[in-house]
Protein backbone atom coordinates (compact mmCIF):
# COMPACT_ATOMS: atom_id res chain seq x y z
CA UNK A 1 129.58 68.72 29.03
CA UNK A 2 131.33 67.30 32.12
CA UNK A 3 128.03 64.95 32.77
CA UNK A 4 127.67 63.86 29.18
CA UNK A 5 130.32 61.00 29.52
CA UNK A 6 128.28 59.25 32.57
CA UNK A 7 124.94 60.04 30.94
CA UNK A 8 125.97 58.29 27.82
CA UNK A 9 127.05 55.58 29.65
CA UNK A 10 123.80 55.08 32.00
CA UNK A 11 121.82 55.78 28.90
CA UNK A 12 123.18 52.70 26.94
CA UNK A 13 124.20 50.44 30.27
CA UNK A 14 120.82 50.78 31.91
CA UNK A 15 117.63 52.35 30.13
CA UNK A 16 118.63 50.95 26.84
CA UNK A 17 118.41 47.10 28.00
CA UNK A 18 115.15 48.20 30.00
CA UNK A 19 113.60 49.60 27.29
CA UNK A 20 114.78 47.20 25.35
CA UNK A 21 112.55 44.08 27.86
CA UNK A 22 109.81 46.64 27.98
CA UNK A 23 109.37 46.47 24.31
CA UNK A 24 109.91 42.79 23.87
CA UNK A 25 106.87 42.21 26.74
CA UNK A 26 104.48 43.72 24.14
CA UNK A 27 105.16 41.05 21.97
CA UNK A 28 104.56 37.54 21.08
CA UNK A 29 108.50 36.74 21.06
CA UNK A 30 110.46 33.66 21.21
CA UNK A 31 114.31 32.52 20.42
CA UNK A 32 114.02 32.06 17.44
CA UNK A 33 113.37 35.72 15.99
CA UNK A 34 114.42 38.95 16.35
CA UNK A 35 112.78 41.51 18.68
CA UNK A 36 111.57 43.47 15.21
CA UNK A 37 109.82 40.03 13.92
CA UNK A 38 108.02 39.57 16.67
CA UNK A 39 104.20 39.81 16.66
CA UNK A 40 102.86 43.17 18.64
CA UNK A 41 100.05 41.33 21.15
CA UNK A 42 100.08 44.60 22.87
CA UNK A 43 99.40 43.69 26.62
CA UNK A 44 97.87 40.30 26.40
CA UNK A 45 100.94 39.16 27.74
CA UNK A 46 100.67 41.00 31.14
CA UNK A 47 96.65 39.66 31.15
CA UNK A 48 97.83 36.45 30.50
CA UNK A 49 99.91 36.74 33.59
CA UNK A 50 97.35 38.31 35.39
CA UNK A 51 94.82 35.06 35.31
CA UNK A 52 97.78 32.72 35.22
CA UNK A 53 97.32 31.21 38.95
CA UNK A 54 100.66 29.55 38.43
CA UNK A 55 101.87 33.06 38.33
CA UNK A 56 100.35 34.38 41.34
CA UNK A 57 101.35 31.22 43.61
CA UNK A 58 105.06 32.40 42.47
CA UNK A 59 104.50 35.72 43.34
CA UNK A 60 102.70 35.02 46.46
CA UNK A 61 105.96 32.61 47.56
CA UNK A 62 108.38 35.51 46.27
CA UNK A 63 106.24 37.68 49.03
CA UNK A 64 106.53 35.29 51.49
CA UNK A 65 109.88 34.49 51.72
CA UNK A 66 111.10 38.05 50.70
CA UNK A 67 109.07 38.57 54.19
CA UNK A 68 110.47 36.08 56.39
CA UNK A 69 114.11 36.07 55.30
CA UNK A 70 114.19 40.36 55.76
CA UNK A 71 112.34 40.46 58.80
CA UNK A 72 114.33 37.58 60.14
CA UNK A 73 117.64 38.75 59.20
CA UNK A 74 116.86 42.51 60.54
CA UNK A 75 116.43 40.86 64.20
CA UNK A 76 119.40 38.77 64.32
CA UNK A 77 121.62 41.09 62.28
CA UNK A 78 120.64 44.05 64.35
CA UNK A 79 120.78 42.07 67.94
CA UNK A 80 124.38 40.70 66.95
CA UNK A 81 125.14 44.43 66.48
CA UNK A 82 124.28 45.59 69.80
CA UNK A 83 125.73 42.38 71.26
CA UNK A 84 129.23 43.04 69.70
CA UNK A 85 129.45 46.60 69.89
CA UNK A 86 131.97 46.48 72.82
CA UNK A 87 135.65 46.68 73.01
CA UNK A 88 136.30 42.74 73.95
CA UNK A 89 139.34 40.96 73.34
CA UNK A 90 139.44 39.24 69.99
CA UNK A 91 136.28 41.09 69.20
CA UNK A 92 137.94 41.94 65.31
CA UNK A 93 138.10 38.36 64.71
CA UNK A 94 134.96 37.67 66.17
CA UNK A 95 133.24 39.96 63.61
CA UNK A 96 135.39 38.00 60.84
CA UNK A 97 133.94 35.15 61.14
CA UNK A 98 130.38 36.21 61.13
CA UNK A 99 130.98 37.51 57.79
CA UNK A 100 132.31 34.45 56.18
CA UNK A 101 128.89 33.62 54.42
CA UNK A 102 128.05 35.93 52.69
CA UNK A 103 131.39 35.71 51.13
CA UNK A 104 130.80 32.14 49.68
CA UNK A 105 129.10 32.07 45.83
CA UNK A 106 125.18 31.00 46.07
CA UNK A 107 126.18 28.01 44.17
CA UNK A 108 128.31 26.93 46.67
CA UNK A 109 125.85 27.83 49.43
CA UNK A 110 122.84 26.12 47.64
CA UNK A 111 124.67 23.01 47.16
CA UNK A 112 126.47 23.05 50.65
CA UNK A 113 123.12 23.43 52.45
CA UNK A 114 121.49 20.59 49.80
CA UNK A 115 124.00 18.15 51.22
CA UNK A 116 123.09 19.05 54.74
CA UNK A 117 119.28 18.98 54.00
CA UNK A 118 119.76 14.89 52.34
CA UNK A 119 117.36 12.99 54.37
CA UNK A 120 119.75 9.80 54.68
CA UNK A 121 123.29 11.64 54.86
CA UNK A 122 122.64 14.95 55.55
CA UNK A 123 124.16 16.76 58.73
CA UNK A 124 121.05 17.93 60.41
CA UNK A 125 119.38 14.69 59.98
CA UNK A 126 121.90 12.54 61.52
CA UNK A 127 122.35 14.49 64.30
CA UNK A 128 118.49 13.82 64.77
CA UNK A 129 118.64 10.30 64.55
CA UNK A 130 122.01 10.41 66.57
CA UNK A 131 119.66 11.42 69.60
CA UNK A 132 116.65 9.32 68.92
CA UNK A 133 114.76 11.72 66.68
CA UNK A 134 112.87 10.98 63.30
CA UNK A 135 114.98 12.51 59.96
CA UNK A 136 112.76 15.24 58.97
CA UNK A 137 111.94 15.61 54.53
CA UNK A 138 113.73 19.48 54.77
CA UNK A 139 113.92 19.80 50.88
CA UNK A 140 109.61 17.99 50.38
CA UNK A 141 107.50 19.11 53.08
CA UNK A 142 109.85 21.84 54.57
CA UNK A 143 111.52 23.09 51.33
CA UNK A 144 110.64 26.79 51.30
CA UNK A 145 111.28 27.28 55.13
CA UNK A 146 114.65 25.10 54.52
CA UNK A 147 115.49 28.23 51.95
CA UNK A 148 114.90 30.28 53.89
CA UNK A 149 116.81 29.22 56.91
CA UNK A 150 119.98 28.87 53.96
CA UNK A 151 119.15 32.84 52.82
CA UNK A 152 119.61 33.85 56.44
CA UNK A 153 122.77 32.24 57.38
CA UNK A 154 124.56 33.29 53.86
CA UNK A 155 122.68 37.54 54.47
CA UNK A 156 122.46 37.88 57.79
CA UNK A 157 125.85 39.27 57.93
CA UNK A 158 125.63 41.94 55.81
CA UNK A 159 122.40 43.04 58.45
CA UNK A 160 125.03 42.90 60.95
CA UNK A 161 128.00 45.11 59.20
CA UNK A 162 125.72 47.92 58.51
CA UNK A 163 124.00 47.50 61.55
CA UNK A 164 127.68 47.84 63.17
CA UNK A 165 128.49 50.77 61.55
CA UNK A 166 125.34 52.36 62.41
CA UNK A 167 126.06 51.89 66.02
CA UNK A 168 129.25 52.90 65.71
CA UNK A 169 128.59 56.22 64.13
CA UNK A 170 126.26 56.93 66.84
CA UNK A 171 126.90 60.52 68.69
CA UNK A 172 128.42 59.61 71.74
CA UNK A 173 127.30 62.43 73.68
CA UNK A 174 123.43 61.56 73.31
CA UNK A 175 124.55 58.11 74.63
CA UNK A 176 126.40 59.59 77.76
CA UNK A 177 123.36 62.20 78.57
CA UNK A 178 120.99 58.79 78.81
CA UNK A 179 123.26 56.97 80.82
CA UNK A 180 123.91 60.09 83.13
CA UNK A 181 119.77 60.48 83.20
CA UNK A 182 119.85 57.09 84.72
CA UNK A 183 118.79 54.92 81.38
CA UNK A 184 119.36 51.30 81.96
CA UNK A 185 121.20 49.24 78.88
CA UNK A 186 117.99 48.01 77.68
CA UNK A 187 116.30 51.70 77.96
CA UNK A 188 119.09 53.15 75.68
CA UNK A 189 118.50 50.85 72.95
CA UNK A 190 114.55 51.30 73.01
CA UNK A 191 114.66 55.04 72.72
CA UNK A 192 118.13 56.12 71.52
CA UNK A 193 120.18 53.38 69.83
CA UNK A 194 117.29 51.77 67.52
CA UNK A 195 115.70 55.47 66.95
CA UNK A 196 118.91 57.06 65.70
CA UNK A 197 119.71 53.67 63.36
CA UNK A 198 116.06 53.46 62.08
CA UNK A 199 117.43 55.25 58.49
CA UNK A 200 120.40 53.26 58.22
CA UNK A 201 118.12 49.95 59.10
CA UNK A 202 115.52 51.07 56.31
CA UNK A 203 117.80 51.22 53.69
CA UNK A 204 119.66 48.49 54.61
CA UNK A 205 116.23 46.46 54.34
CA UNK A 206 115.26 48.23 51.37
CA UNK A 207 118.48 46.91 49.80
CA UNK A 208 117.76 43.21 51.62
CA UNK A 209 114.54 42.75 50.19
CA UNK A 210 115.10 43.85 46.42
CA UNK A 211 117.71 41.17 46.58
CA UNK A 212 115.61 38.75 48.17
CA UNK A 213 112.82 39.56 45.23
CA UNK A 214 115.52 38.46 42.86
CA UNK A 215 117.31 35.31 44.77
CA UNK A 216 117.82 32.25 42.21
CA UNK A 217 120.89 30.60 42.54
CA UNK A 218 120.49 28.93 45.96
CA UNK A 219 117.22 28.03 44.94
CA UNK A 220 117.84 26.21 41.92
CA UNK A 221 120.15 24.38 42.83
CA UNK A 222 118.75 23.20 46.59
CA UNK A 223 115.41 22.32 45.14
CA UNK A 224 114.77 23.64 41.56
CA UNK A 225 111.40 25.04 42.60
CA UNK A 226 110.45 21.85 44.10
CA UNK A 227 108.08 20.00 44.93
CA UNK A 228 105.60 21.36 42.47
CA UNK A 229 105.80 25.36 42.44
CA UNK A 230 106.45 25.20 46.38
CA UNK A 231 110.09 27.32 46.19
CA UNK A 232 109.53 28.60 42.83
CA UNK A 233 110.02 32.40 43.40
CA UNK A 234 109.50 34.69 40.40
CA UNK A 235 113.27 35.07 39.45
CA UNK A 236 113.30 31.05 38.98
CA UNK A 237 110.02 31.28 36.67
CA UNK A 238 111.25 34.26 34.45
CA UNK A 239 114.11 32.12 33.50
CA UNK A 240 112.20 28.69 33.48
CA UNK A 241 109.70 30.90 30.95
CA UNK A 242 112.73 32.01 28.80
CA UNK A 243 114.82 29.00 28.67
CA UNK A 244 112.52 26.25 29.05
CA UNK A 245 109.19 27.65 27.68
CA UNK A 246 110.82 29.60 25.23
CA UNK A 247 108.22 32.50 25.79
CA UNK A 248 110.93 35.56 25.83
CA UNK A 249 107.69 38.05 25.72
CA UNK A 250 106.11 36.52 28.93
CA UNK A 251 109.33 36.60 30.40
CA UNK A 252 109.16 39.91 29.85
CA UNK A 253 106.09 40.79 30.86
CA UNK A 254 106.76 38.91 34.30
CA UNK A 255 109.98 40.89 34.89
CA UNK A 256 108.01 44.17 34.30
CA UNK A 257 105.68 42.88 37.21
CA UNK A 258 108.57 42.21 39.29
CA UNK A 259 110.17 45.37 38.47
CA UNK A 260 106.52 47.46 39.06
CA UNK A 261 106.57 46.02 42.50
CA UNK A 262 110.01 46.59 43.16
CA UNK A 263 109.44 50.22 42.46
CA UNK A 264 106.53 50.64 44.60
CA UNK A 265 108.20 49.27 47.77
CA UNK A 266 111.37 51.39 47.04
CA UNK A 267 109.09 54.63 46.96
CA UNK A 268 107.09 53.23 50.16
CA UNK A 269 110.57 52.75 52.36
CA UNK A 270 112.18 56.05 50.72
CA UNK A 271 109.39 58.02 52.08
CA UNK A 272 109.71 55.92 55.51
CA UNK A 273 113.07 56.95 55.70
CA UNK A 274 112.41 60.22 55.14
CA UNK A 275 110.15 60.26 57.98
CA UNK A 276 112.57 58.31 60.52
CA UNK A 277 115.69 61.04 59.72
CA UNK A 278 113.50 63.47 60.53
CA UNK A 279 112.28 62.26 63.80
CA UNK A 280 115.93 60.93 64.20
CA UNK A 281 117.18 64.25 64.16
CA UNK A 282 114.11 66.02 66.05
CA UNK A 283 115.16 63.10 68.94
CA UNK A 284 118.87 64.12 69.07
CA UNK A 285 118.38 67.52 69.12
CA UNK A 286 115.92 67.18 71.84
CA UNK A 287 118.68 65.21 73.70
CA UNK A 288 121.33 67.83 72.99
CA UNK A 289 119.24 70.45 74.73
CA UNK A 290 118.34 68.83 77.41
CA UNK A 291 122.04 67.52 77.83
């Protein structure tokens, strides 16, 4: 009786509206009708997907810069971390600032980085031609790696804060038994620090890279999947296929693919984290003893 409240509420908040999309990807559907007038195509719309190569090439960029932008973010969130986990003067502002961007709407990031990227006025490529270089075309030859640069600067800090608090929650005592053993700095981060954060760091890129499967905002506005499907991830299709192509079944469809693959790296890093706790805490109760 006490659950039934919350139950209700996750039943019609969350696996009414998925059912509902599930349901409307079996269908020939568009704008114009209801779900219920809707032609059942059964799954031609997921073959259709399946052979569309327009498709894939989205997918396959989704891939690639869900890829990049984790991996990339991971490194420089993690190594700020261990770089700023010290008691330093002004150290509380310090870590402020770094988490300014992801503070700012993706609007305001896409445009504020589109202004940056113009090729005549741009910031980056004056300060090229200021010292003799060529401007560089970062939104036509360079788009999807100038996206990605804009995703890291806006989500690196949130790498960084859980990264932080990882490090901070760190036992103390298996810290003080490496540095009495003789570990150098570099040592302890190799086989204590990075060992004992691995299953904060997995969920923390689980949770980077579902986002990252689903980024749109900076995106459309910076180059609107420009030029030619080059930056068009699968989140900016779905809603081209919706709004544009008025095909709300495909749309569907695509987000069940999105969702499908979503799933299957969730299980994949749940069962890596299950793995990493356990060798995290097989690692400090090894140092305990020998402490």
């Amino acid at each position: 009786m006490f659950l039934a409240p919350a139950a209700i509420i996750m039943a019609l908040c969350l696996l009414y509206p998925l059912g509902y999309m599930v349901w409307g990807s079996f269908r020939d559907w568009n704008p114009s009708q209801t779900i219920g007038e809707a032609e059942f195509v059964g799954f031609k719309n997921y073959i259709t997907l399946f052979y569309d190569p327009a498709f894939r090439e989205s997918l396959g960029v989704t891939l690639t810069f869900a890829t990049v932008v984790v991996a990339a973010e991971l490194v420089i969130g993690v190594g700020l971390a261990l770089l700023l986990d010290r008691n330093i003067r002004g150290m509380s502002i310090l870590r402020t600032l770094f988490i300014l961007p992801m503070m700012i709407a993706p609007v305001v990031v896409g445009l504020m980085w589109r202004y940056m990227y113009h090729p005549t006025v741009g910031t980056f490529n004056k300060f090229l031609k200021s010292w003799g270089f060529e401007g560089i075309d970062w939104l036509g030859q360079h788009a999807l790696m100038s996206a990605i640069i804009a995703d890291i600067w806006q989500w690196t800090p949130f790498i960084f804060i859980l990264s932080l608090a990882a490090l901070q929650s760190l036992p103390r005592s298996a810290l003080e038994a490496a540095r009495i053993d003789g570990a150098t700095a570099w040592q302890q981060i190799i086989h204590i620090k990075l060992p004992l954060m691995m299953p904060v760091l997995i969920v923390t890129a689980l949770l980077r890279l579902i986002d990252a499967f689903k980024v749109l905002e900076v995106i459309l506005v910076m180059t609107e999947g420009g030029p030619g499907l080059s930056t068009e991830i699968v989140a900016l299709r779905i809603s081209r296929t919706a709004t544009e192509f008025r095909e709300l079944g495909v749309a569907a469809a695509m987000s069940n693919y999105l969702l499908i693959l979503l799933l299957i790296l969730t299980v994949a890093m749940f069962a890596i984290t299950r793995l990493q706790e356990a060798r995290a805490a097989r690692l400090a109760r090894q140092i305990q003893e020998e402490g």
